[in-house]
C-alpha atoms as a PDB file:
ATOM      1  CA  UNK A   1    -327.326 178.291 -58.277  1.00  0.00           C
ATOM      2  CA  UNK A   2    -325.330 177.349 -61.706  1.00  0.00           C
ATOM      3  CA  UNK A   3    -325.057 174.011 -59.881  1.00  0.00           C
ATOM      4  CA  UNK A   4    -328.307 173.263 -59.052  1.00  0.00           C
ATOM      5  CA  UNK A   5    -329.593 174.348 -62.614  1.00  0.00           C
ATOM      6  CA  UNK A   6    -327.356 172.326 -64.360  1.00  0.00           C
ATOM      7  CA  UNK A   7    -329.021 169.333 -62.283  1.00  0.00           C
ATOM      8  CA  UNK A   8    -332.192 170.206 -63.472  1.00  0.00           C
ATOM      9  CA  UNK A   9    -331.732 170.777 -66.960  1.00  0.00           C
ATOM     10  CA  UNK A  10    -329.870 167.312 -66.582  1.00  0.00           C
ATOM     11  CA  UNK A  11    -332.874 165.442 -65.163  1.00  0.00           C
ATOM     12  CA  UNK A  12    -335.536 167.223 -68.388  1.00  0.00           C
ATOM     13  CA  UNK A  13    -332.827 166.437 -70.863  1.00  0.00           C
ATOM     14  CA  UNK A  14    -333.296 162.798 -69.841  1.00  0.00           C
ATOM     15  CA  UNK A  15    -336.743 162.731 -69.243  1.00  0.00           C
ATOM     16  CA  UNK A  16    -337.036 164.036 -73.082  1.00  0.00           C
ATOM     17  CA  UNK A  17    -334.250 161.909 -74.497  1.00  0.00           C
ATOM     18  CA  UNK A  18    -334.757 158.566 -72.634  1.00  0.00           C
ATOM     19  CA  UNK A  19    -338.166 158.202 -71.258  1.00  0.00           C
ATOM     20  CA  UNK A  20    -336.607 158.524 -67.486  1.00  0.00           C
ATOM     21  CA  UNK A  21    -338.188 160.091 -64.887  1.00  0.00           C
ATOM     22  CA  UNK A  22    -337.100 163.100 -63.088  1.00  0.00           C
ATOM     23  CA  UNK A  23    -336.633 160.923 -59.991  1.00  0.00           C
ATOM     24  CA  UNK A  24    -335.100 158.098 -61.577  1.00  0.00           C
ATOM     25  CA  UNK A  25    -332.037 160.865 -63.426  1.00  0.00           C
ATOM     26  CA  UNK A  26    -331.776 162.012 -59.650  1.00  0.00           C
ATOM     27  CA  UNK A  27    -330.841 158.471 -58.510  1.00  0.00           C
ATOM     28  CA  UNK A  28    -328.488 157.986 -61.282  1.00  0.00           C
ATOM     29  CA  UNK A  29    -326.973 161.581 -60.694  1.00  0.00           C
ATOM     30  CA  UNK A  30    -326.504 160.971 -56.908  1.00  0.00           C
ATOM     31  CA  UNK A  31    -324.999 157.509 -57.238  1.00  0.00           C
ATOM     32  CA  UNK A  32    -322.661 158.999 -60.086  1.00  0.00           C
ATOM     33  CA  UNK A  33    -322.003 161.481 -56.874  1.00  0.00           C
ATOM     34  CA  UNK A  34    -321.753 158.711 -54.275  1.00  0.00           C
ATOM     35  CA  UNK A  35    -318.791 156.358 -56.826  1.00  0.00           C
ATOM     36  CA  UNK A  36    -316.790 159.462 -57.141  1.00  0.00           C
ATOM     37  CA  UNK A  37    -316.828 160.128 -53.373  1.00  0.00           C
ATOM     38  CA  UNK A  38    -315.647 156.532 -52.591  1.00  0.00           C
ATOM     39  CA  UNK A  39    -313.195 156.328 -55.404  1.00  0.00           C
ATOM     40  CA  UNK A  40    -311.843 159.834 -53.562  1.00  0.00           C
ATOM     41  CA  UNK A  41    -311.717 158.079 -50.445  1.00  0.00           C
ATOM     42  CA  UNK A  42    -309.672 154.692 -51.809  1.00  0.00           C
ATOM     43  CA  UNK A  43    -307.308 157.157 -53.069  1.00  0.00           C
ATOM     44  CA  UNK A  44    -306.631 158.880 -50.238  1.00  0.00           C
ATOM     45  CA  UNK A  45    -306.094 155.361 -48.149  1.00  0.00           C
ATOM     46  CA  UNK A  46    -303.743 154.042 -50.796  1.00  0.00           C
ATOM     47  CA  UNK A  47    -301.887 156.838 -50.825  1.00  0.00           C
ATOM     48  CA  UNK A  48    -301.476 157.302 -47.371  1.00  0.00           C
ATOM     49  CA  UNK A  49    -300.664 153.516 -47.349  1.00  0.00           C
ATOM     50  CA  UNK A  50    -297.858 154.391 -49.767  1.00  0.00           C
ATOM     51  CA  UNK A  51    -296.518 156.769 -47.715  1.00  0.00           C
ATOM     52  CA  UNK A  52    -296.220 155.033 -44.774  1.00  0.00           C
ATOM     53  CA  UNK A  53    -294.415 152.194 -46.236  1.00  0.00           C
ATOM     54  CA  UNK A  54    -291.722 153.989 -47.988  1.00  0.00           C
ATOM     55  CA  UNK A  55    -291.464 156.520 -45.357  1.00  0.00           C
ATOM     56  CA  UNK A  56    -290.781 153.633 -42.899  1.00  0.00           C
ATOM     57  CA  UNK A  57    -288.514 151.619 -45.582  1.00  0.00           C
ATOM     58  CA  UNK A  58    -286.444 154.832 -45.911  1.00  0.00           C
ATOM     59  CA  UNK A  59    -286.172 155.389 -42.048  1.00  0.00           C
ATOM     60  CA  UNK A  60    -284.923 152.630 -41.516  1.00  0.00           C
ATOM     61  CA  UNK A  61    -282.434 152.416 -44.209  1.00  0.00           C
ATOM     62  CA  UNK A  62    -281.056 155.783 -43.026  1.00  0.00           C
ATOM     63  CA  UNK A  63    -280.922 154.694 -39.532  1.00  0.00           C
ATOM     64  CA  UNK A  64    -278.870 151.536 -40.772  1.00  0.00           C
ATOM     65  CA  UNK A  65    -276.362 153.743 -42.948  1.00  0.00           C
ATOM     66  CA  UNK A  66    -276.045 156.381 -40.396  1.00  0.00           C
ATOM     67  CA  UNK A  67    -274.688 153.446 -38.010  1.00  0.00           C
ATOM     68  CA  UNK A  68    -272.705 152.292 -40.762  1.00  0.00           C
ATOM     69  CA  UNK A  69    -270.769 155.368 -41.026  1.00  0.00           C
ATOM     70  CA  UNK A  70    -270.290 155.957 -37.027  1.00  0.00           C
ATOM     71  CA  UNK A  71    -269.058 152.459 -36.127  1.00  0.00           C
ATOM     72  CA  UNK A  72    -267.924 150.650 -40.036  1.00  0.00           C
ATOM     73  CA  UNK A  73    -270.308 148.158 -38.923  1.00  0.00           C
ATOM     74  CA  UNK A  74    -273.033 147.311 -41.095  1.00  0.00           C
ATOM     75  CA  UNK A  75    -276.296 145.511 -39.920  1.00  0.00           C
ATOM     76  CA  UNK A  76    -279.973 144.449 -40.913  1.00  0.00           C
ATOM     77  CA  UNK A  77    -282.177 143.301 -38.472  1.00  0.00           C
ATOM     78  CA  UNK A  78    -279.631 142.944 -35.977  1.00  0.00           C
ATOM     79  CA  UNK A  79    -277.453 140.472 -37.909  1.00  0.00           C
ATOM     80  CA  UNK A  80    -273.847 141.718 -38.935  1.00  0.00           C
ATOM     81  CA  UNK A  81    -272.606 142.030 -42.713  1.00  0.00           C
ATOM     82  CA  UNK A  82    -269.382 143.592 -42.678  1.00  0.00           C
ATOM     83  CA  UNK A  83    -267.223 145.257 -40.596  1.00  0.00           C
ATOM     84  CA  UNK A  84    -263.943 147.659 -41.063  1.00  0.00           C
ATOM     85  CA  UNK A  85    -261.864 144.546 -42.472  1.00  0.00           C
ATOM     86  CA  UNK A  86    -262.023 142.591 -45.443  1.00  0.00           C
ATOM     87  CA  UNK A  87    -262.797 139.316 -44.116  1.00  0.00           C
ATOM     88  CA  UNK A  88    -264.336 136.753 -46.022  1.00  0.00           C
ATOM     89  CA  UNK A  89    -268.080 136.400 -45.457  1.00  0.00           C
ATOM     90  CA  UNK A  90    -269.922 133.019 -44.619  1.00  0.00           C
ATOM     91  CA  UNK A  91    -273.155 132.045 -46.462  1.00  0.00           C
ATOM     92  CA  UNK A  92    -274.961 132.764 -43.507  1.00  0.00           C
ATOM     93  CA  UNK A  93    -274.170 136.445 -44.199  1.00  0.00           C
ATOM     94  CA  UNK A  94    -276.511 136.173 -47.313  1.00  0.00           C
ATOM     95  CA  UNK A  95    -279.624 136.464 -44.984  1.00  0.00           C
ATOM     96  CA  UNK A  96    -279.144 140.223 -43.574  1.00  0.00           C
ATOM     97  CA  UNK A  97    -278.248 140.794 -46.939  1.00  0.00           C
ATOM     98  CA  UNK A  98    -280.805 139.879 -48.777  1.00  0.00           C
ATOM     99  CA  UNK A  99    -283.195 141.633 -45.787  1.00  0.00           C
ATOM    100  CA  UNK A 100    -281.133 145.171 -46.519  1.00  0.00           C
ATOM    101  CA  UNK A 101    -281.562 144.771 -50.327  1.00  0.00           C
ATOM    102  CA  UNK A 102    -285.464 144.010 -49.855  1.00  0.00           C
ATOM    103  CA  UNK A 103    -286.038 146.802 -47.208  1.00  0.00           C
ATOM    104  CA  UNK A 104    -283.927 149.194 -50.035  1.00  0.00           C
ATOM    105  CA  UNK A 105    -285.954 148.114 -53.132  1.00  0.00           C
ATOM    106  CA  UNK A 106    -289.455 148.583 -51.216  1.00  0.00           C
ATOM    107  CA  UNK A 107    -288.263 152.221 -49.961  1.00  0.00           C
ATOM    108  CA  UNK A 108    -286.901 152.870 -53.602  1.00  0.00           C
ATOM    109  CA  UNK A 109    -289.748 151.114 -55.905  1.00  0.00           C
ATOM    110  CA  UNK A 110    -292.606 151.387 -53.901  1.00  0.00           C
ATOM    111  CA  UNK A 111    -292.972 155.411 -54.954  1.00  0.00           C
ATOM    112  CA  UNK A 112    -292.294 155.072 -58.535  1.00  0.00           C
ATOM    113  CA  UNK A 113    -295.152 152.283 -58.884  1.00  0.00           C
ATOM    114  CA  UNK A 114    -297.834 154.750 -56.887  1.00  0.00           C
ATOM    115  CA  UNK A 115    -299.343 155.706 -60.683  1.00  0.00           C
ATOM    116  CA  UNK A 116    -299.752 151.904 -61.268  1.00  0.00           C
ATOM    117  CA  UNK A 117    -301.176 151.046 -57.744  1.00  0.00           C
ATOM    118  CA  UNK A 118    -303.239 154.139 -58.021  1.00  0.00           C
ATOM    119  CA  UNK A 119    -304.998 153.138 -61.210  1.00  0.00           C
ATOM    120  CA  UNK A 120    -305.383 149.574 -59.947  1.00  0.00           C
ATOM    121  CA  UNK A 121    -307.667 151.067 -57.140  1.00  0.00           C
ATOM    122  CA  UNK A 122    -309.649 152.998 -59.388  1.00  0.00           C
ATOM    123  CA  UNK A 123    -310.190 150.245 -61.431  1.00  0.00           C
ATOM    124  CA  UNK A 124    -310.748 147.916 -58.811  1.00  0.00           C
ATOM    125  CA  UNK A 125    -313.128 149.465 -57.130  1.00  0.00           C
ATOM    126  CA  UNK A 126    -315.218 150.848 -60.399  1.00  0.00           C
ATOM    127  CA  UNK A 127    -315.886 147.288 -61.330  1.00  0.00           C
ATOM    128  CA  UNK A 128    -316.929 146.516 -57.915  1.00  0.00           C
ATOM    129  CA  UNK A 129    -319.761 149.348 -58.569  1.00  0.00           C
ATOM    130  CA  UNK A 130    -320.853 147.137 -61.349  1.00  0.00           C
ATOM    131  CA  UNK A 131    -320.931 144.489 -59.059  1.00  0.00           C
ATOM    132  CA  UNK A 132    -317.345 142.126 -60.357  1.00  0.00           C
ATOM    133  CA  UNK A 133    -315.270 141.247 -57.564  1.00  0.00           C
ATOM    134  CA  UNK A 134    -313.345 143.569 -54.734  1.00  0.00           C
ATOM    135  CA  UNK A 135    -309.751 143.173 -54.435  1.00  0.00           C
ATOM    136  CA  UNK A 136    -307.729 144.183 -51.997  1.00  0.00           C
ATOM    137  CA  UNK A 137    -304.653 146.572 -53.580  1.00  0.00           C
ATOM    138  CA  UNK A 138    -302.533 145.043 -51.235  1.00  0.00           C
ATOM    139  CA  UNK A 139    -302.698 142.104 -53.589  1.00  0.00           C
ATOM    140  CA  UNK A 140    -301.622 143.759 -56.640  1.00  0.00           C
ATOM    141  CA  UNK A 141    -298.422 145.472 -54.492  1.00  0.00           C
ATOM    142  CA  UNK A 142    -297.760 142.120 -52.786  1.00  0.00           C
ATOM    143  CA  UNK A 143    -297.294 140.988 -55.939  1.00  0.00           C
ATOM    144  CA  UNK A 144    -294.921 143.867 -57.393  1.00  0.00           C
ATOM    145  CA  UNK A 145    -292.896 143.800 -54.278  1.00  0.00           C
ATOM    146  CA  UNK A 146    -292.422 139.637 -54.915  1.00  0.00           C
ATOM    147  CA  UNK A 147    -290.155 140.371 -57.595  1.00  0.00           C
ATOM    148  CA  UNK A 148    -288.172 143.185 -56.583  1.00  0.00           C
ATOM    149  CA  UNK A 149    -287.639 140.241 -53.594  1.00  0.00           C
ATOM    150  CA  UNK A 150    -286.689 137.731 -56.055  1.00  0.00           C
ATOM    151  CA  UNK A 151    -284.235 140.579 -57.389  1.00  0.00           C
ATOM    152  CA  UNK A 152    -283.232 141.326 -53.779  1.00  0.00           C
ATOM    153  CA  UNK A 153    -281.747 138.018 -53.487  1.00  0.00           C
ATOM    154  CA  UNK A 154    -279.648 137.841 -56.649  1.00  0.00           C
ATOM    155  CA  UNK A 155    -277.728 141.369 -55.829  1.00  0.00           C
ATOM    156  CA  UNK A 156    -277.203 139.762 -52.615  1.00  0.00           C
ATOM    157  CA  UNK A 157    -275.292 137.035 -54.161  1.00  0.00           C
ATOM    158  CA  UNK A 158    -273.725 139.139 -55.858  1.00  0.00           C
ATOM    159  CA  UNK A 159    -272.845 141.791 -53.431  1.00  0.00           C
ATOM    160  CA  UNK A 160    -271.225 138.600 -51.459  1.00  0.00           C
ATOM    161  CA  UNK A 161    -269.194 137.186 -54.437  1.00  0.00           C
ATOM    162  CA  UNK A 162    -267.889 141.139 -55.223  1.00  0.00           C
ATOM    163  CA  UNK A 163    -266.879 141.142 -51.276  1.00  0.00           C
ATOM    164  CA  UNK A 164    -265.257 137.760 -51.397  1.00  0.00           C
ATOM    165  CA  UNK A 165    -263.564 139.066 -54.159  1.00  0.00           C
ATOM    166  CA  UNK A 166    -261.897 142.057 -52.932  1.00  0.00           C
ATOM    167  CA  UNK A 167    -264.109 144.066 -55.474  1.00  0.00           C
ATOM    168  CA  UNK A 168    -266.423 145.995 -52.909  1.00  0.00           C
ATOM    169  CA  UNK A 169    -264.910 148.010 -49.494  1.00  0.00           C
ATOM    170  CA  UNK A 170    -266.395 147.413 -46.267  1.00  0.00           C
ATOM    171  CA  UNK A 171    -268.104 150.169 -47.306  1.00  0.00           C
ATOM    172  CA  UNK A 172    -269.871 148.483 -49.885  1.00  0.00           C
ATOM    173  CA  UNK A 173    -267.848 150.621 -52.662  1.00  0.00           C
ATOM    174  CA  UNK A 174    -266.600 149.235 -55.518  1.00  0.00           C
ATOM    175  CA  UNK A 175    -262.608 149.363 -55.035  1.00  0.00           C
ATOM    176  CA  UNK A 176    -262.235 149.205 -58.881  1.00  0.00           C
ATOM    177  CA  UNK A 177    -262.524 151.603 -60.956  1.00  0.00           C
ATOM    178  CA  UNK A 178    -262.542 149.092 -64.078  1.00  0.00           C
ATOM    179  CA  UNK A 179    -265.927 147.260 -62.345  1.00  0.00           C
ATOM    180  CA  UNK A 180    -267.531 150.824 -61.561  1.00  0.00           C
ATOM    181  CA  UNK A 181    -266.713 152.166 -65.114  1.00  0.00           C
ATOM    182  CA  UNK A 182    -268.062 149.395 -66.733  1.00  0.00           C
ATOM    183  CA  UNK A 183    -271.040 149.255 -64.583  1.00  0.00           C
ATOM    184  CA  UNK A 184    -272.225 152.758 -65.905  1.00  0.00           C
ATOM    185  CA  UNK A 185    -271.145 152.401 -69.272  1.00  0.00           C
ATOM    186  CA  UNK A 186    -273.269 149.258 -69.387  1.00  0.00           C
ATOM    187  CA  UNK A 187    -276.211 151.087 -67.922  1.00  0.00           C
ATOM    188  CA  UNK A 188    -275.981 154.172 -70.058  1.00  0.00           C
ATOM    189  CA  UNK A 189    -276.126 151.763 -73.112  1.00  0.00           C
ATOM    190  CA  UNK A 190    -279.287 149.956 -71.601  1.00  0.00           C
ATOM    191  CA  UNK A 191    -280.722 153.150 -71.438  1.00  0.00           C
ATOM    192  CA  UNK A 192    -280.919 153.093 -75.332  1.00  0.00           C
ATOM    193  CA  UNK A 193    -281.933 149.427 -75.669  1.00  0.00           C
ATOM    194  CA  UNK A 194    -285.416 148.302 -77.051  1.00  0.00           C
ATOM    195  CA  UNK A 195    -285.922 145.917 -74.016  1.00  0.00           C
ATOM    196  CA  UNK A 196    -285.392 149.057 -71.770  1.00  0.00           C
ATOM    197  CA  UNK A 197    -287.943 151.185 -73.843  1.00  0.00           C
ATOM    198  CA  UNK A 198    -290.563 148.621 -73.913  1.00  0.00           C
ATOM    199  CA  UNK A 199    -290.542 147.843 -70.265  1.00  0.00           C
ATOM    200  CA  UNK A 200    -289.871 151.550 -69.534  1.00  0.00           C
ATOM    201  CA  UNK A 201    -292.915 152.236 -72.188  1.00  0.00           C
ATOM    202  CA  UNK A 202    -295.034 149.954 -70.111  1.00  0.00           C
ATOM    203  CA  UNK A 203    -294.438 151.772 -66.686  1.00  0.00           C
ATOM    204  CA  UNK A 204    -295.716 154.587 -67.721  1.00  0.00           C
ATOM    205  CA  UNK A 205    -299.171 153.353 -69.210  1.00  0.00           C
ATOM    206  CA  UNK A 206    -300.689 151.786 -66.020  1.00  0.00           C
ATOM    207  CA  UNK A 207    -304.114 152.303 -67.686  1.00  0.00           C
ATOM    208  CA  UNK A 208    -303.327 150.228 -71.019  1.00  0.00           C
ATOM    209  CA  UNK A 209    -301.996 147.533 -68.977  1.00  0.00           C
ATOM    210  CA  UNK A 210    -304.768 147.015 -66.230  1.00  0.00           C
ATOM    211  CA  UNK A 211    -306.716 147.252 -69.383  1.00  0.00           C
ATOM    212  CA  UNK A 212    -305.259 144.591 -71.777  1.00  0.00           C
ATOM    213  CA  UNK A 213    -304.217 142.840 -68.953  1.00  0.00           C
ATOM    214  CA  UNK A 214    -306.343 142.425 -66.440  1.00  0.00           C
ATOM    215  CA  UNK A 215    -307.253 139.130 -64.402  1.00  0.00           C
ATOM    216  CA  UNK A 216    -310.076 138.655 -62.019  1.00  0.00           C
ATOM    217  CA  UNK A 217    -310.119 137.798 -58.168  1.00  0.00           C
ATOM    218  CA  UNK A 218    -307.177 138.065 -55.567  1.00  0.00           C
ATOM    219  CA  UNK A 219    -305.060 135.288 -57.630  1.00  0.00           C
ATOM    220  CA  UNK A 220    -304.950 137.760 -60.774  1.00  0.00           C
ATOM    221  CA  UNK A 221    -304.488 140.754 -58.475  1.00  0.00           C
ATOM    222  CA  UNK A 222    -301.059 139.318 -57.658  1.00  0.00           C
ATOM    223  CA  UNK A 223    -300.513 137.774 -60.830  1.00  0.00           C
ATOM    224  CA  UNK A 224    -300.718 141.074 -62.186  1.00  0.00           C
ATOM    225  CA  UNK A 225    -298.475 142.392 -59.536  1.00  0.00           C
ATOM    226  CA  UNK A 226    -296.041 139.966 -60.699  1.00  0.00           C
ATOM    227  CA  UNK A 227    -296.006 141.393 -64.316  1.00  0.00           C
ATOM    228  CA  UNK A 228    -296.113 144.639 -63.452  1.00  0.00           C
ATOM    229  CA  UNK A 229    -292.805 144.026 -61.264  1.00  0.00           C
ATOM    230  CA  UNK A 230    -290.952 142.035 -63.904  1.00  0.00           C
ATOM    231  CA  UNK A 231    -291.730 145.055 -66.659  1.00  0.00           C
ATOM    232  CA  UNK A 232    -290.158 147.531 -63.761  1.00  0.00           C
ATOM    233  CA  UNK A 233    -287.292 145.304 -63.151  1.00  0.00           C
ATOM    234  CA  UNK A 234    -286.332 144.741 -66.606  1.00  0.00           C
ATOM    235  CA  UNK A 235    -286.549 148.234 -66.897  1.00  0.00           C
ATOM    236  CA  UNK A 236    -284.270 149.635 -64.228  1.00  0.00           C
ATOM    237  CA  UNK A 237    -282.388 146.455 -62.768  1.00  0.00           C
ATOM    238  CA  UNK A 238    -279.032 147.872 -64.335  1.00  0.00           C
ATOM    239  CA  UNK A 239    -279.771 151.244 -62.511  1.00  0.00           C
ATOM    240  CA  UNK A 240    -279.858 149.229 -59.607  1.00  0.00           C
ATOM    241  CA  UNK A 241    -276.818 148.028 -60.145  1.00  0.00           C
ATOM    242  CA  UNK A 242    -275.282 151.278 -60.066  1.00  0.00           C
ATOM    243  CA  UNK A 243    -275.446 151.029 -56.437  1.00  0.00           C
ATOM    244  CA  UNK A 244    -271.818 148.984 -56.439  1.00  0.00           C
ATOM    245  CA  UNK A 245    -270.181 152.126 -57.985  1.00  0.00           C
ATOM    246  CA  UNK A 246    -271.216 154.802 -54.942  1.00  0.00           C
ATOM    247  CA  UNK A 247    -272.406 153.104 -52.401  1.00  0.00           C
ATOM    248  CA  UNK A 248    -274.751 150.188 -51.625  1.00  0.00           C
ATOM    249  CA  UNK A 249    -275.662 152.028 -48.189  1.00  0.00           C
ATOM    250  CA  UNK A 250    -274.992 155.420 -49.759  1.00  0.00           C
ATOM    251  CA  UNK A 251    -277.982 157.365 -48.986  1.00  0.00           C
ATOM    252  CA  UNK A 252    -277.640 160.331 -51.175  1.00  0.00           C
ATOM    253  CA  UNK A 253    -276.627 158.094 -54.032  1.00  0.00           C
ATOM    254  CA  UNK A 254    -279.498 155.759 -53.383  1.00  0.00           C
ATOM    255  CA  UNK A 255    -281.931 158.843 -53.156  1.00  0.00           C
ATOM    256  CA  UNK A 256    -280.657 159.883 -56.970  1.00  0.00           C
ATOM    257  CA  UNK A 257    -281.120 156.620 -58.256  1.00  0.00           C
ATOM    258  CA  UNK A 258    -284.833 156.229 -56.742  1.00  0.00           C
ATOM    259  CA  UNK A 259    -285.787 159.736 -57.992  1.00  0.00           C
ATOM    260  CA  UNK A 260    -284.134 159.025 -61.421  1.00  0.00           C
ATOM    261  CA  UNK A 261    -286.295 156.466 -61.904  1.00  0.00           C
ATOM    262  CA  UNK A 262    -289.862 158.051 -60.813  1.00  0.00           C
ATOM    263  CA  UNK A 263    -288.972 160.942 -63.202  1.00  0.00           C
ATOM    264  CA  UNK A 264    -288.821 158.465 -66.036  1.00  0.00           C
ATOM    265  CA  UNK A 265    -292.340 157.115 -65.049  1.00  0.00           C
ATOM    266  CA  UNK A 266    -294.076 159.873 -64.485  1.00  0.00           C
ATOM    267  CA  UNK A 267    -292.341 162.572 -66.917  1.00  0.00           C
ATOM    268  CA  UNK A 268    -294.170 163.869 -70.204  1.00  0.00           C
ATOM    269  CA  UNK A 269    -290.663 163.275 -71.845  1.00  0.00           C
ATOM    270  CA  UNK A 270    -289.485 160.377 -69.633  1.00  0.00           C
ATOM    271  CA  UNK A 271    -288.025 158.436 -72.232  1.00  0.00           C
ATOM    272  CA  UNK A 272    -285.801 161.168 -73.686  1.00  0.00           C
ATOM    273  CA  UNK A 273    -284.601 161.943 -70.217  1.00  0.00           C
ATOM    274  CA  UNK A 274    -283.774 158.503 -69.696  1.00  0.00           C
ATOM    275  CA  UNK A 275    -281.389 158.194 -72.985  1.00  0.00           C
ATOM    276  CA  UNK A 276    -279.996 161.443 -72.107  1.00  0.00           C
ATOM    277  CA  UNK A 277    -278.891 160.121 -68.853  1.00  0.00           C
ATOM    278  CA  UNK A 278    -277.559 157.377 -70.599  1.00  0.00           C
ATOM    279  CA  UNK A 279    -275.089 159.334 -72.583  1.00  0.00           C
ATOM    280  CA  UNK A 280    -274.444 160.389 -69.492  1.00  0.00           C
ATOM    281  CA  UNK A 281    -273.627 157.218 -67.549  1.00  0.00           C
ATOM    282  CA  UNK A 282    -271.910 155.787 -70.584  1.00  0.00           C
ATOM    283  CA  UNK A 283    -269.531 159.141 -70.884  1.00  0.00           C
ATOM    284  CA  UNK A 284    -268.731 158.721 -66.990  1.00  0.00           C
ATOM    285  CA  UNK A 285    -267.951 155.635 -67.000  1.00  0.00           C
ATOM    286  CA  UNK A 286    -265.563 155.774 -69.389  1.00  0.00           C
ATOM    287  CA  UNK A 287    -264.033 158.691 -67.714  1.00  0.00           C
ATOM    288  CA  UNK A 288    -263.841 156.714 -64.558  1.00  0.00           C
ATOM    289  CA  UNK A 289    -261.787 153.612 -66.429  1.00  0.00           C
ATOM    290  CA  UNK A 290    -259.518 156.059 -68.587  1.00  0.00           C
ATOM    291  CA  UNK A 291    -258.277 158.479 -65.195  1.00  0.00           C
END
């Protein structure tokens, strides 16, 4: 009943204000009704899109690591990386590991980007009421996921010239405690950096920046997929990097570091937690170098 009132008193209040019909107020109301049903619906799919591909990222990585540990061999897609020796790796070994680095940064980044990707729908589809052109949200997180790629192959390169160096364990461990201790001291200081809290700033207002920043059709979808991945990877690639100190293939290590960084997206206080951390890292590392 308080429901159905409040519908009527809606439809006389713009008869009287605006000149509109009864009828016409009831058109309005119900499309109103009919937007917000859809825009319920998109969220639901994207979500649920979400989930599956980080779910399936994350199985596989834990099938992969899980091997790892049983046999010392590790693998991606079949193709060999290391083994329980320290062998030298050929170039060619840059391919499975550049395909375990991607398959780790979508099951790691995808999640923390779900308030971006979410507002992108909503936004998306709410000027496609007003009849501007539909986009796909694939797009947008085709886009994102291009640069965490692009980032993908660099610690690839890297992870190789570490191996050929002695510097990382078949395990894909970093066998010195100088490289690991500097790694977090370097990353707890980045946590205090201006470049970290602008990108980090930007992450967590997906609104301002679809606003501000927005481009039309499928070609600024993914240009602004593009952006959106260089602010996150300029604000956690050193975090990523902390993978050389426990564990490239360390599950429980790569678990902390993924929900590390949603909790500084999507925490009221996420950039305090992040320079506490970094206090953190910075005091551990030096730890590490000084035992």
């Amino acid at each position: 009943m308080h429901r159905l009132y409040g519908r009527r008193d809606a439809r006389r209040y713009a008869k009287h204000i605006h000149g509109v019909s009864p009828s016409l107020a009831g058109l309005a109301m119900n499309r109103s009704i009919s937007i917000e049903s859809v825009l319920k619906r998109d969220r639901a799919v994207v979500v649920a899109g979400l989930v599956a591909i980080s779910a399936l990222a994350w199985g596989y990585m834990v099938r992969e690591a899980n091997a790892m540990v049983q046999t010392g061999v590790c693998k991606c897609a079949g193709m060999k990386m290391s083994g329980p020796d320290m062998q030298s790796w050929s170039a060619s070994t840059l391919i499975p590991l550049f395909l375990m680095w991607t398959e780790m940064m979508v099951a790691m980044m995808t999640p923390s980007a779900a308030p971006m990707i979410l507002t992108f729908a909503t936004v998306n589809r709410r000027r496609s009421e007003q009849e501007q052109p539909f986009v796909p949200t694939g797009i947008f997180l085709l886009g994102y996921l291009a640069i965490w790629a692009v980032f993908s192959a660099l610690a690839a390169v890297a992870q190789w010239i570490l191996h050929s160096t002695a510097l990382l364990s078949p395990m894909m461990v970093s066998t010195s405690p100088i490289l690991g201790g500097a790694l977090l001291v370097a990353a707890g200081v980045f946590q205090w950096t201006p470049l970290k809290n602008a990108c980090l700033t930007h992450c967590r207002s997906p609104l301002s920046f679809l606003m501000t920043g927005w481009r039309e059709g499928k070609l600024g979808a993914f240009v602004m997929g593009l952006k959106h991945g260089a602010y996150c990877a300029g604000c956690c690639w050193f975090l990523m990097a902390l993978l050389f100190v426990a564990g490239v293939m360390n599950i429980w290590w790569v678990a902390i570091i993924a929900v590390f960084v949603l909790l500084e997206k999507v925490l009221p206080r996420g950039l305090f937690v992040g320079k506490v951390t970094g206090v953190f890292l910075a005091v551990w590392g030096v730890w590490m170098m000084l035992r």
